[in-house]
C-alpha atoms as a PDB file:
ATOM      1  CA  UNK A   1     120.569  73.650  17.853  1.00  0.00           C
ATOM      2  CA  UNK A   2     120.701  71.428  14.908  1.00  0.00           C
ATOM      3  CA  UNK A   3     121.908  67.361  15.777  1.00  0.00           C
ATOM      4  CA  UNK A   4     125.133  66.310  13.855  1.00  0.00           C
ATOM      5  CA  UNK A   5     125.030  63.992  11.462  1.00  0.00           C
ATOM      6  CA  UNK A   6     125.472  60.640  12.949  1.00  0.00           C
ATOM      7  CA  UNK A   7     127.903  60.182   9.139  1.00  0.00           C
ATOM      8  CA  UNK A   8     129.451  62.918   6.926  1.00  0.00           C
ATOM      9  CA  UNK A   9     130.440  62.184   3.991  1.00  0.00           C
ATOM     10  CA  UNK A  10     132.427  65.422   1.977  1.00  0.00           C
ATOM     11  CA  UNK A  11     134.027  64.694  -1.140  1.00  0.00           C
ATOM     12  CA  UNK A  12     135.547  61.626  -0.422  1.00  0.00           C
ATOM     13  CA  UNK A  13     137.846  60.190  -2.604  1.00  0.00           C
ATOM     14  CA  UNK A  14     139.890  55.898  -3.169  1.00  0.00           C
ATOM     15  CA  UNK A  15     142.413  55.444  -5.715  1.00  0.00           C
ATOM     16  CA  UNK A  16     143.989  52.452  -6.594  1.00  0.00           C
ATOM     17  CA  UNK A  17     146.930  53.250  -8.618  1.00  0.00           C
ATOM     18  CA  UNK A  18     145.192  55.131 -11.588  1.00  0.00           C
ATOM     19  CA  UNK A  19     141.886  54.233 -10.882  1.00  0.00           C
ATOM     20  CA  UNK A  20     139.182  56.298  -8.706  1.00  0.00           C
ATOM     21  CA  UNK A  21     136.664  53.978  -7.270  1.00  0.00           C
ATOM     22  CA  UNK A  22     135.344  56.403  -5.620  1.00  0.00           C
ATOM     23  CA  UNK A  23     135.066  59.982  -7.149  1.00  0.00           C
ATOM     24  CA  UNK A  24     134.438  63.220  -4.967  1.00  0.00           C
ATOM     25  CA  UNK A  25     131.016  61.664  -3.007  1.00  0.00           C
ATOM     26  CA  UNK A  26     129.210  63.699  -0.143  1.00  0.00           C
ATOM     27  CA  UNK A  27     126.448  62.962   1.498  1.00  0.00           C
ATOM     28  CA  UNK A  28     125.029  62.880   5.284  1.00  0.00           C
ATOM     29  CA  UNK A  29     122.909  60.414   7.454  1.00  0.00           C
ATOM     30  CA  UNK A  30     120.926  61.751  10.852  1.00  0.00           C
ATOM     31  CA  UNK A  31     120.967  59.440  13.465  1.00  0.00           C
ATOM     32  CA  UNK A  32     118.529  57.103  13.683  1.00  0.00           C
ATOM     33  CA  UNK A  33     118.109  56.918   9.697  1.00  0.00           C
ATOM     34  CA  UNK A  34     117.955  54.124   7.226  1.00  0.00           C
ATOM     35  CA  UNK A  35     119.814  55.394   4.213  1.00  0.00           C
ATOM     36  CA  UNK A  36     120.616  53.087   1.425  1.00  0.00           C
ATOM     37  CA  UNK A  37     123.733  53.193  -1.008  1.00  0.00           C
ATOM     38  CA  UNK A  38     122.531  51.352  -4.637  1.00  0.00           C
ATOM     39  CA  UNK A  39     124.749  50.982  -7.325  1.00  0.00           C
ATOM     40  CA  UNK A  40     125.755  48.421 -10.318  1.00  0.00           C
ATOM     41  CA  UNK A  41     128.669  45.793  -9.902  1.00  0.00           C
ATOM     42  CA  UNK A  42     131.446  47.845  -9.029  1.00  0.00           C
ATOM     43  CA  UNK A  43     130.460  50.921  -8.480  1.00  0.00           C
ATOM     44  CA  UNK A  44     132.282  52.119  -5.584  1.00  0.00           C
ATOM     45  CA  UNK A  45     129.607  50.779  -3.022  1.00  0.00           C
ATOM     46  CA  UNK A  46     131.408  48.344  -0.296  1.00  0.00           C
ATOM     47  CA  UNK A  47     134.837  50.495  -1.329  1.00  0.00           C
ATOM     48  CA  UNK A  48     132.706  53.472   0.080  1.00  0.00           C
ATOM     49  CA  UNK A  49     131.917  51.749   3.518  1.00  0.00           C
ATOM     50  CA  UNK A  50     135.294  50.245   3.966  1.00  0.00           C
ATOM     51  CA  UNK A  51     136.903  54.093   4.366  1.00  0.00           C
ATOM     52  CA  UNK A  52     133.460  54.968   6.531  1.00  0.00           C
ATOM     53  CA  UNK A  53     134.979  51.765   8.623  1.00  0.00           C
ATOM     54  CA  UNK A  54     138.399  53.053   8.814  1.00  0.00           C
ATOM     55  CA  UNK A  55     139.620  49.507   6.577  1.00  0.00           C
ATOM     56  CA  UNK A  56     140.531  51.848   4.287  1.00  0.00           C
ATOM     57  CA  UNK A  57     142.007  55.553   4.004  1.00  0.00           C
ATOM     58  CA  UNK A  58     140.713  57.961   1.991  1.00  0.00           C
ATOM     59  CA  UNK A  59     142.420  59.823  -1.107  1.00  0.00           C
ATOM     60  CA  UNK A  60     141.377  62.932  -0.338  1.00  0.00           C
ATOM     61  CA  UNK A  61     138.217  64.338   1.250  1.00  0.00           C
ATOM     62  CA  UNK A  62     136.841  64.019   5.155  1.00  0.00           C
ATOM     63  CA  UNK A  63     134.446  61.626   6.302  1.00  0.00           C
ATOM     64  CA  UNK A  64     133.182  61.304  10.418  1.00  0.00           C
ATOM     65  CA  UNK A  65     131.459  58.338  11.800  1.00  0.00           C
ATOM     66  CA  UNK A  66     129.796  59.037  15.127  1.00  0.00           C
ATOM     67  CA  UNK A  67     131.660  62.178  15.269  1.00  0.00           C
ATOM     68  CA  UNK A  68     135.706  60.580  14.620  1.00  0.00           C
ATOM     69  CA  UNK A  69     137.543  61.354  11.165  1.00  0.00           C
ATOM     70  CA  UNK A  70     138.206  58.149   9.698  1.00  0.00           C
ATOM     71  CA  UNK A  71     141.351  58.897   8.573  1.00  0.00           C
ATOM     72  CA  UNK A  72     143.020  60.070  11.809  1.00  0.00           C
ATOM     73  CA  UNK A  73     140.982  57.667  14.190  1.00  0.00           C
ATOM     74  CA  UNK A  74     140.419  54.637  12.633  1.00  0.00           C
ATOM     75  CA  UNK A  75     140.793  52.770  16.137  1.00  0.00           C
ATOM     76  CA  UNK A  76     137.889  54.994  17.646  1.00  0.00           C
ATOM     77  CA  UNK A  77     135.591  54.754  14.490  1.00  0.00           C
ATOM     78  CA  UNK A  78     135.561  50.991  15.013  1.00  0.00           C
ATOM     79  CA  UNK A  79     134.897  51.097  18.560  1.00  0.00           C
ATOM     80  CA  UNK A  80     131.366  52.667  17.507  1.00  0.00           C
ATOM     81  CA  UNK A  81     130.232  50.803  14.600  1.00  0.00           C
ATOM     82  CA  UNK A  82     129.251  47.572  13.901  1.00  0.00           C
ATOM     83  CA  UNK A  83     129.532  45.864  10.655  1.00  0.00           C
ATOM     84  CA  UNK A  84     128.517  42.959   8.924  1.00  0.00           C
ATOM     85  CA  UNK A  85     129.681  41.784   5.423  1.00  0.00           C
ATOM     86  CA  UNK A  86     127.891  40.211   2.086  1.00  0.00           C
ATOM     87  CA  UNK A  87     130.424  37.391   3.149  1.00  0.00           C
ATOM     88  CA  UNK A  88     129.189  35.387   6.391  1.00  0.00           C
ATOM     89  CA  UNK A  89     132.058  35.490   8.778  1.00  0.00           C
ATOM     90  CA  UNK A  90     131.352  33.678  11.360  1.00  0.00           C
ATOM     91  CA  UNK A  91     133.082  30.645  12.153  1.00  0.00           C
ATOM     92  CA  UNK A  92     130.774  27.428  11.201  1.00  0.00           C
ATOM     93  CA  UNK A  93     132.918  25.285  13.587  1.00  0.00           C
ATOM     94  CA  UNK A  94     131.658  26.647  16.771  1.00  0.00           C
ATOM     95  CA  UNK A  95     128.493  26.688  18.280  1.00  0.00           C
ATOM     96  CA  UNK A  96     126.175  29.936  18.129  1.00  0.00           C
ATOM     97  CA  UNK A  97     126.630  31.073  21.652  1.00  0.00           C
ATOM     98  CA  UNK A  98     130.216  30.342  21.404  1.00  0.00           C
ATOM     99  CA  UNK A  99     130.378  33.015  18.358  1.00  0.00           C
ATOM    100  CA  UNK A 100     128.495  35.055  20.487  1.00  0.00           C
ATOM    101  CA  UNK A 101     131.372  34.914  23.227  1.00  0.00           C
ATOM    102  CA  UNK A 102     133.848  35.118  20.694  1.00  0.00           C
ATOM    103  CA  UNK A 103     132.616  38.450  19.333  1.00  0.00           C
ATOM    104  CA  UNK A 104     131.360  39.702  22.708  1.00  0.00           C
ATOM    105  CA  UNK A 105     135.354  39.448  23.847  1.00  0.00           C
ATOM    106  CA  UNK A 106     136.383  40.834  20.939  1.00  0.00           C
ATOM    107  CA  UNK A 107     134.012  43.912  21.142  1.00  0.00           C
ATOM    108  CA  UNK A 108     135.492  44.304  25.034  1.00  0.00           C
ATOM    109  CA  UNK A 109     132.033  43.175  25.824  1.00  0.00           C
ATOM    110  CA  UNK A 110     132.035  41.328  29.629  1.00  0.00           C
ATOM    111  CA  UNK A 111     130.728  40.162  32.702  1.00  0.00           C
ATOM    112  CA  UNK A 112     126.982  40.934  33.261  1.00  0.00           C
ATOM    113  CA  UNK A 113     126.548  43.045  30.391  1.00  0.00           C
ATOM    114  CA  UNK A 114     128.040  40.066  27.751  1.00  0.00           C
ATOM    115  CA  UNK A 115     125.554  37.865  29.744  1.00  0.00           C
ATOM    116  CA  UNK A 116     122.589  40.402  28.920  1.00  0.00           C
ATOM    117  CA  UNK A 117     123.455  40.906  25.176  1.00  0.00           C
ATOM    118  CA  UNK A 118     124.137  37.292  24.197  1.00  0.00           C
ATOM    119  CA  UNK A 119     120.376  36.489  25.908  1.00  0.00           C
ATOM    120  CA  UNK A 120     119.271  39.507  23.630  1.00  0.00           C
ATOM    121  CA  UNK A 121     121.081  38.182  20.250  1.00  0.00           C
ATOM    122  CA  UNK A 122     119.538  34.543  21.320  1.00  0.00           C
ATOM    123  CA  UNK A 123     116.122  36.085  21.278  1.00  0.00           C
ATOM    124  CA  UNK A 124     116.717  38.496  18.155  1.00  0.00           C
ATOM    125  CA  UNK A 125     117.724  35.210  15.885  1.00  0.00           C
ATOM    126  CA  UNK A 126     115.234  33.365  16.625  1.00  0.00           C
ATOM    127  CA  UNK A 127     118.299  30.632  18.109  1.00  0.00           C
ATOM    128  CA  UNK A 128     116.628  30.328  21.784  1.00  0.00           C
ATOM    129  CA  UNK A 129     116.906  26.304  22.603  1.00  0.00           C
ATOM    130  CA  UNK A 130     119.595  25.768  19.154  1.00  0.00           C
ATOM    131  CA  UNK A 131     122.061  27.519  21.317  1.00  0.00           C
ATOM    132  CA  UNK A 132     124.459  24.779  20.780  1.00  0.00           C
ATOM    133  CA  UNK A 133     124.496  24.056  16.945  1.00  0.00           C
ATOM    134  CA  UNK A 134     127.367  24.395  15.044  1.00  0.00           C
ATOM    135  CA  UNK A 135     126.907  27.232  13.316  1.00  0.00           C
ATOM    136  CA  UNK A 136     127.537  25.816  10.267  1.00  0.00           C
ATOM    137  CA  UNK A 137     124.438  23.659  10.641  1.00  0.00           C
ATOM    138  CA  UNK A 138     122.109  26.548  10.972  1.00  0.00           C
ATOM    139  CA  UNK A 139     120.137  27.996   8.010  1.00  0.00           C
ATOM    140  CA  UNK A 140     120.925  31.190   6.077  1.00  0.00           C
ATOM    141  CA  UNK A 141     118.253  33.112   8.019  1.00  0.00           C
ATOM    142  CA  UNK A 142     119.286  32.163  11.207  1.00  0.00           C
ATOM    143  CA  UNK A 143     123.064  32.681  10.581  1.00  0.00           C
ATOM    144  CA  UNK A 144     122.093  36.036   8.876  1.00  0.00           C
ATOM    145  CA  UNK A 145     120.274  37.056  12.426  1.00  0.00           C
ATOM    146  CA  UNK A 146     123.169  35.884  14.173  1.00  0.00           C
ATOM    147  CA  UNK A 147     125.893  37.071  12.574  1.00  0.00           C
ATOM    148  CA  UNK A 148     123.945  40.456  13.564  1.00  0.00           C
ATOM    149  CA  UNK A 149     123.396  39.924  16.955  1.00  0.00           C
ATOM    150  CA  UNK A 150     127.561  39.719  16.758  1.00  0.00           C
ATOM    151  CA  UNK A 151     127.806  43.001  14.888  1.00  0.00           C
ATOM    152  CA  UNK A 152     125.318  44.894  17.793  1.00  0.00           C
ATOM    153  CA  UNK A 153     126.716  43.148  20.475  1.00  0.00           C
ATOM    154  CA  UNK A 154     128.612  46.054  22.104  1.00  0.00           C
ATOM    155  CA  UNK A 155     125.474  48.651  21.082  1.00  0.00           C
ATOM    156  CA  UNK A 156     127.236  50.615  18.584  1.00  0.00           C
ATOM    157  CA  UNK A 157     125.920  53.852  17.289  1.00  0.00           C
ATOM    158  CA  UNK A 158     126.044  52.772  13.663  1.00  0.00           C
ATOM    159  CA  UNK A 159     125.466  50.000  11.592  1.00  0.00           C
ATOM    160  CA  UNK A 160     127.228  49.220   7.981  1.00  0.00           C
ATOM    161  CA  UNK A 161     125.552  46.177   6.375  1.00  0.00           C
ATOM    162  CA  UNK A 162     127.151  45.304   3.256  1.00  0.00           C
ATOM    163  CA  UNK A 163     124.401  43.274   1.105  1.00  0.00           C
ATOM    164  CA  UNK A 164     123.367  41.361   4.083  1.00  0.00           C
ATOM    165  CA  UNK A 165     121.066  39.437   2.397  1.00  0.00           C
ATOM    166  CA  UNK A 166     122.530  38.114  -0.414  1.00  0.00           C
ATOM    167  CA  UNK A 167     121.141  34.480  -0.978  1.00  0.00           C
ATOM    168  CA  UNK A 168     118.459  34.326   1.553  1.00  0.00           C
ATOM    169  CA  UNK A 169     114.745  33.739   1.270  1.00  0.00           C
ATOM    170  CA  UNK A 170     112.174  36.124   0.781  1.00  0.00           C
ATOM    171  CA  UNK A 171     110.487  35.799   4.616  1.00  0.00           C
ATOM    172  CA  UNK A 172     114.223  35.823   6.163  1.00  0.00           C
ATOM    173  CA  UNK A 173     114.852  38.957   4.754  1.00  0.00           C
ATOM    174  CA  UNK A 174     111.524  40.522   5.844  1.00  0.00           C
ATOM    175  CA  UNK A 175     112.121  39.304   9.103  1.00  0.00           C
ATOM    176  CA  UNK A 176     116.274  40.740   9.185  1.00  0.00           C
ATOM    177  CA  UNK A 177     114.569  44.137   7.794  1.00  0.00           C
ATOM    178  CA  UNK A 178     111.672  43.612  10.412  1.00  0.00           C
ATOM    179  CA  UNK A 179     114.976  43.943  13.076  1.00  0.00           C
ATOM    180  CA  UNK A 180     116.453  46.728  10.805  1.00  0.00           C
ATOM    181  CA  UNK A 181     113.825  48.859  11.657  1.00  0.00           C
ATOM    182  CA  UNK A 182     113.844  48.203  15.627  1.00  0.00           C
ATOM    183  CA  UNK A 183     117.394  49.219  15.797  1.00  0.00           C
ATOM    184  CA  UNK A 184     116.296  52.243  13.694  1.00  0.00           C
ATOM    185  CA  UNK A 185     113.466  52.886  16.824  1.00  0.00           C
ATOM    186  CA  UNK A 186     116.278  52.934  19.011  1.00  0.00           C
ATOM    187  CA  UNK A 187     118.351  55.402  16.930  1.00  0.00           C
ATOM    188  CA  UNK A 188     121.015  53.686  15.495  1.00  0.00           C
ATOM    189  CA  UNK A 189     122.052  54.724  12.463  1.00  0.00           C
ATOM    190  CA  UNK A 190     122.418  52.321   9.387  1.00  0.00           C
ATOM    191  CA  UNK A 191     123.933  52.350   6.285  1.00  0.00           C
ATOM    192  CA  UNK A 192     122.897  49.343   3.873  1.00  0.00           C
ATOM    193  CA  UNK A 193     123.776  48.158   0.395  1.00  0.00           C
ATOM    194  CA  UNK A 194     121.299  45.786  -1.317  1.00  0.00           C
ATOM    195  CA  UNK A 195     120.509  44.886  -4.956  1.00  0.00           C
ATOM    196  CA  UNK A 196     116.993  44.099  -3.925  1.00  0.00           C
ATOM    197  CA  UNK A 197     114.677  46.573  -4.798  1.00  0.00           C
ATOM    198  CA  UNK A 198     111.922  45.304  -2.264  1.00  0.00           C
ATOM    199  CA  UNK A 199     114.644  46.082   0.130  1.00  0.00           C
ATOM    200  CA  UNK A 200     115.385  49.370  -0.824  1.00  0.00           C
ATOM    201  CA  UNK A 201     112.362  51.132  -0.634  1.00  0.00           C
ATOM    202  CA  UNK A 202     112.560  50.385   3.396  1.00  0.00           C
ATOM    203  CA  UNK A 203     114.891  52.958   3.642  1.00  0.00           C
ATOM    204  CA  UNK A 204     114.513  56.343   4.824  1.00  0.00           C
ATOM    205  CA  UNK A 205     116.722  58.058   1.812  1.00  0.00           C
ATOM    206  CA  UNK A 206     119.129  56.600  -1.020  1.00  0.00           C
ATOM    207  CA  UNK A 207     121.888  57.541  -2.815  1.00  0.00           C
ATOM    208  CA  UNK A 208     122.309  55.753  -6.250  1.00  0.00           C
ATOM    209  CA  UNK A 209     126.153  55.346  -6.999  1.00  0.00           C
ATOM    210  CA  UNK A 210     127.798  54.650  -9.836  1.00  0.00           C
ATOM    211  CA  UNK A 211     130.836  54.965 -11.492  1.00  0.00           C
ATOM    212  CA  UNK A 212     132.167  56.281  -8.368  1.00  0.00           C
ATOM    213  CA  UNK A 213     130.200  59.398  -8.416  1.00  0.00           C
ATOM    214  CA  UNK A 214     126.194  59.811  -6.452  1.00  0.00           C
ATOM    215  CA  UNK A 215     124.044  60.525  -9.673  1.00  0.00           C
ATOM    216  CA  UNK A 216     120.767  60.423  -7.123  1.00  0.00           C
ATOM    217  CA  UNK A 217     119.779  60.721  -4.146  1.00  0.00           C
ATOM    218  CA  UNK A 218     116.412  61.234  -1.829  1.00  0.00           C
ATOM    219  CA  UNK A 219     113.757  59.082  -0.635  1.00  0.00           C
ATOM    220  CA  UNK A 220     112.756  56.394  -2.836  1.00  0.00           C
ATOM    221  CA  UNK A 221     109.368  58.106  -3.821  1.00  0.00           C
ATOM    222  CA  UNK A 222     111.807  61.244  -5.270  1.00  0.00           C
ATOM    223  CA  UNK A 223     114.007  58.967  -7.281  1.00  0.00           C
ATOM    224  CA  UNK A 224     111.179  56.908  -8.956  1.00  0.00           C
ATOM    225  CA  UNK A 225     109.470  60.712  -9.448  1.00  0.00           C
ATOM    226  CA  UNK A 226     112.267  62.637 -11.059  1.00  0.00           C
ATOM    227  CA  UNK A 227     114.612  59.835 -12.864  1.00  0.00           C
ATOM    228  CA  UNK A 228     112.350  59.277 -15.682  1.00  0.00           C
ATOM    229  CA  UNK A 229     112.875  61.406 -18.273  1.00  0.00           C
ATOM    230  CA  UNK A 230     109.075  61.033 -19.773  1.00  0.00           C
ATOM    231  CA  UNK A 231     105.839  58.533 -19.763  1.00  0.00           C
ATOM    232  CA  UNK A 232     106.417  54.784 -18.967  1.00  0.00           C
ATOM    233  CA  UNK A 233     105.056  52.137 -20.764  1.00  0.00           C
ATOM    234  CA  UNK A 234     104.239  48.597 -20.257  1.00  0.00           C
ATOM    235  CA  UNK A 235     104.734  46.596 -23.368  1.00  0.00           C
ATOM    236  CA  UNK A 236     103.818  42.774 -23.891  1.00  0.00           C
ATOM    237  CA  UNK A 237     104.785  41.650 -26.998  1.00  0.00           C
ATOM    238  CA  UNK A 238     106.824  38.786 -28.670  1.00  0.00           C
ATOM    239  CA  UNK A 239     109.337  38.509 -30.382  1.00  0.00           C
ATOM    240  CA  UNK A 240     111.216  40.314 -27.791  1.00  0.00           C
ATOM    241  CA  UNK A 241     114.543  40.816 -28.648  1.00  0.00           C
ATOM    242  CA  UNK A 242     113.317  41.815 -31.817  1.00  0.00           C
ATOM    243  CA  UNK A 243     110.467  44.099 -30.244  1.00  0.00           C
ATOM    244  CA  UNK A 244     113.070  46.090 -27.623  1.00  0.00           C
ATOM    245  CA  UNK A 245     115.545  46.667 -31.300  1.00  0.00           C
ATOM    246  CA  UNK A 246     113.006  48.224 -33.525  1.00  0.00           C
ATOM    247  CA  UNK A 247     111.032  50.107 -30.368  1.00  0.00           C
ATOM    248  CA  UNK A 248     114.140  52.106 -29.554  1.00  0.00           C
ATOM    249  CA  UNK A 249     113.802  53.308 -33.472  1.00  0.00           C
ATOM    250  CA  UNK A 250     110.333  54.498 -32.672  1.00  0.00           C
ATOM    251  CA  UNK A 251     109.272  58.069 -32.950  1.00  0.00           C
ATOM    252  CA  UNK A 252     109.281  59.873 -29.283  1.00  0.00           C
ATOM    253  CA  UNK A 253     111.212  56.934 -27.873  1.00  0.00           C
ATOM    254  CA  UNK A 254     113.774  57.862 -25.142  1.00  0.00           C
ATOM    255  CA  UNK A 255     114.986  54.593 -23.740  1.00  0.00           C
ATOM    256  CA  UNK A 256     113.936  50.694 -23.743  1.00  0.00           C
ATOM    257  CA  UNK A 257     114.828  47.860 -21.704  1.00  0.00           C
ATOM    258  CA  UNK A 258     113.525  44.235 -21.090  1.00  0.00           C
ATOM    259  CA  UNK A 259     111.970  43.895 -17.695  1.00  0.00           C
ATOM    260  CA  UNK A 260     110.696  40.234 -17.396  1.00  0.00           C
ATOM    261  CA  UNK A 261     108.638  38.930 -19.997  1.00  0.00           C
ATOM    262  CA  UNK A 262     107.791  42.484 -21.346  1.00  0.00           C
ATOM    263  CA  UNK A 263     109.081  46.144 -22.325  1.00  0.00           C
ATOM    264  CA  UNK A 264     109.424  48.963 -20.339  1.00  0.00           C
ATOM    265  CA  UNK A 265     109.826  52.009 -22.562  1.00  0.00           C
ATOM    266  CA  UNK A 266     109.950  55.625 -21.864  1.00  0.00           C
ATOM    267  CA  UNK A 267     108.621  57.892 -24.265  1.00  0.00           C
ATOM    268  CA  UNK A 268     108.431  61.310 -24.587  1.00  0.00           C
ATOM    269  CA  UNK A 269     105.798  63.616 -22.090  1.00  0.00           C
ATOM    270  CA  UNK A 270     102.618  64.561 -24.754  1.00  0.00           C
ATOM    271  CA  UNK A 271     102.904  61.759 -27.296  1.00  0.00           C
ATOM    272  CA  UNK A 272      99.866  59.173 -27.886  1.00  0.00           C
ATOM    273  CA  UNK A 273     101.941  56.057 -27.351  1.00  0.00           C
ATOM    274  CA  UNK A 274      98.880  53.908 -26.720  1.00  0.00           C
ATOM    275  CA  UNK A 275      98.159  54.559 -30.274  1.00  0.00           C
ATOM    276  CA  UNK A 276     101.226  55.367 -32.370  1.00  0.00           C
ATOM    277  CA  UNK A 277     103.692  52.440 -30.890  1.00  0.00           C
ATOM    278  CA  UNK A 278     100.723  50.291 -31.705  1.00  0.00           C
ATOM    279  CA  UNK A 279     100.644  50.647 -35.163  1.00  0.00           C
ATOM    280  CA  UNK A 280     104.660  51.077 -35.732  1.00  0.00           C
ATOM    281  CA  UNK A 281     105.326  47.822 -33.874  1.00  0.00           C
ATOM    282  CA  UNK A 282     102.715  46.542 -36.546  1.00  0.00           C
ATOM    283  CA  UNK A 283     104.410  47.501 -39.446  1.00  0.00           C
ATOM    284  CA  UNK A 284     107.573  45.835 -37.734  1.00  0.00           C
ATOM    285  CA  UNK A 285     105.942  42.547 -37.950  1.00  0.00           C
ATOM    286  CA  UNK A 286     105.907  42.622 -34.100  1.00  0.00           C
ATOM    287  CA  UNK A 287     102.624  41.077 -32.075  1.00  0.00           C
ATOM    288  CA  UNK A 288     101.371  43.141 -29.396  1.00  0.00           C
ATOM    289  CA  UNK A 289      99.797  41.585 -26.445  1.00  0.00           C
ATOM    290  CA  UNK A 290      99.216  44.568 -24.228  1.00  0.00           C
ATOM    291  CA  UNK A 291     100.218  47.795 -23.606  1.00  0.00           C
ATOM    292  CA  UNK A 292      99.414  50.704 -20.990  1.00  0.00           C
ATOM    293  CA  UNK A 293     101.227  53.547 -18.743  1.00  0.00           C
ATOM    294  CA  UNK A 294     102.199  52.393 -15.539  1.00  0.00           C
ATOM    295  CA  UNK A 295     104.590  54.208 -12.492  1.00  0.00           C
ATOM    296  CA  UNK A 296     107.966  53.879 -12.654  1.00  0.00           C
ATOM    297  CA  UNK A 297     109.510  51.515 -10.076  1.00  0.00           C
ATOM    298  CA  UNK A 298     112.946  51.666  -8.334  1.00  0.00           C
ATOM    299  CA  UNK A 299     114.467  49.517 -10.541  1.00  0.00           C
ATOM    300  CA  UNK A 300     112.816  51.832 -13.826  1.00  0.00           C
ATOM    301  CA  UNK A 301     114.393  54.850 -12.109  1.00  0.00           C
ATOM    302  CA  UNK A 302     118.132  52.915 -11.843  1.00  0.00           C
ATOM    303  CA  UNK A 303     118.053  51.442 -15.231  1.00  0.00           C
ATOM    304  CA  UNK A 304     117.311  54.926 -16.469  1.00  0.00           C
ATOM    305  CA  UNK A 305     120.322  56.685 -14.321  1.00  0.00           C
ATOM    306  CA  UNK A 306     123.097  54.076 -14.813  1.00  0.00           C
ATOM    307  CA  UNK A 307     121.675  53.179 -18.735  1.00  0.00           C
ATOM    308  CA  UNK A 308     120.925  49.856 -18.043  1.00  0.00           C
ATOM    309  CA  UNK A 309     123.647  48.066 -16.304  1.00  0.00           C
ATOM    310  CA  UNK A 310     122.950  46.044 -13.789  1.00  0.00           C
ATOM    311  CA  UNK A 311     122.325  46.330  -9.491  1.00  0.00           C
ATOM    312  CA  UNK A 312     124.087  43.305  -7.450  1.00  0.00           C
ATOM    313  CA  UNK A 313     127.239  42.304  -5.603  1.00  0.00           C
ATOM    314  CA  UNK A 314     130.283  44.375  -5.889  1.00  0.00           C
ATOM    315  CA  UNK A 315     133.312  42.311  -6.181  1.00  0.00           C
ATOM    316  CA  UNK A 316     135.685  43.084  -4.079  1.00  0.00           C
ATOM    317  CA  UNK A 317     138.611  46.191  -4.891  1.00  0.00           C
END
């Protein structure tokens, strides 16, 4: 018999007023998967995982977290899920085990059992012996672990994390994914927005949002394979702005966009870009420093599907 999906997602739908932030979007998680939703600045992302939280109620459609309709048992769906915010909400004027407390009382969370989880969140953030700081003393990695351990404390069968990692360091984030994936192990289910690319190809599957509407989804490996319409190019060349204006006239040309310090252009499957953009760049007055095919990245395949704008924090709606 096949498992349930741990989240199912089918054709859900937010209005605000005359506005759909969120337009008809389906999708299921197992249990136990990693499954990230990417998108541009308000795209419908943390609007999405407040109806999968039961914050908000759905237009139309049906979504179930750990097997309770959001809509008609909100209560219940929280019971089961943690959740932790872009926003750190903890409170900076108590100490780390007295957020711990705090949430563990919240969560119904007592006796032995709140004993044996707070030891566990000590451990997970790394906090054993800084027990007693003030929260708001601690350092963005550390309050990013901890503010986890809060979310976890009552073992819920699925995880929201809404850009957890905004604003902290490279090896903090490895080390809050590094956790991701043991909670994965031990078959929670998680559902994560990021605007780091790094961090999305840990997931299992993603769904690319925007507009409202899923315009990908599958691993990360399917969505760099099939979102490019063509070949990819590396271009080095100066001057740029003028370089990415006159390249998107070029013959065979599909799309351009500054990545860095360079180009990336997709051209058209059977051309010989290596040797005609060479010589039309030339007669553009343009210098060329380099230029070769490379694989498109995760970031190639969403500039391509949401033409050009850019991945980061929604605002809130």
């Amino acid at each position: 018999m096949n498992e349930l999906p741990s989240i199912l997602v089918d054709k859900l739908v937010k209005r605000f007023g005359t506005f759909t932030a969120v337009d008809r979007v389906s999708f299921q998680i197992r249990s136990g998967e990693i499954f990230g939703l990417l998108g541009p600045n308000g795209s419908g992302k943390s609007t999405t995982i407040r109806m999968l939280c039961g914050l908000l109620t759905p237009s139309a459609g049906r979504a179930t977290v750990a097997g309770f309709d959001v809509a008609r048992h909100a209560e219940e769906t929280r019971q089961h899920i943690g959740y932790m915010s872009q926003k750190f909400s903890l409170y900076n004027d108590l100490t780390a085990i007295e957020n711990l407390q705090f949430f563990g009382g919240l969560y119904g969370v007592k006796g032995s059992m709140l004993a044996e989880r707070i030891a566990w969140a000590v451990r997970m953030a790394g906090l054993a012996g800084s027990e007693q700081l003030l929260t708001g003393e601690l350092s963005g990695g550390w309050k990013q672990r901890l503010a986890l351990g809060c979310a976890v404390l009552h073992r819920p069968k699925v995880l929201f994390l809404d850009e957890p990692t905004a604003g902290v360091d490279p090896l903090s984030r490895r080390q809050f994914w590094d956790l991701i994936h043991e909670m994965s192990r031990q078959n929670v289910t998680i559902l994560v927005t990021t605007h780091y690319m790094d961090e999305a190809e840990y997931c299992n599957r993603l769904a690319l949002i925007e507009q409202g509407r899923i315009v990908a989804m599958g691993t990360p490996s399917e969505i760099k394979q099939t979102a490019t319409r063509g070949d990819l190019l590396l271009v080095e060349c100066s001057p740029l702005g003028g370089a990415l204006a006159a390249i998107k006239q070029a013959p065979g040309v599909i799309e351009a966009s500054v990545f860095g310090a360079a180009l990336h252009v997709v051209v058209e499957t059977g051309r010989q870009p290596l040797t005609e953009l060479p010589a039309f760049l030339a007669a553009h007055e343009i210098k060329l420093d380099r230029i070769e095919r490379i694989s498109p990245s995760l970031e190639d395949a969403f500039v391509s599907l949401t033409g050009g704008r850019s991945l980061g924090s929604e605002a809130p709606r």
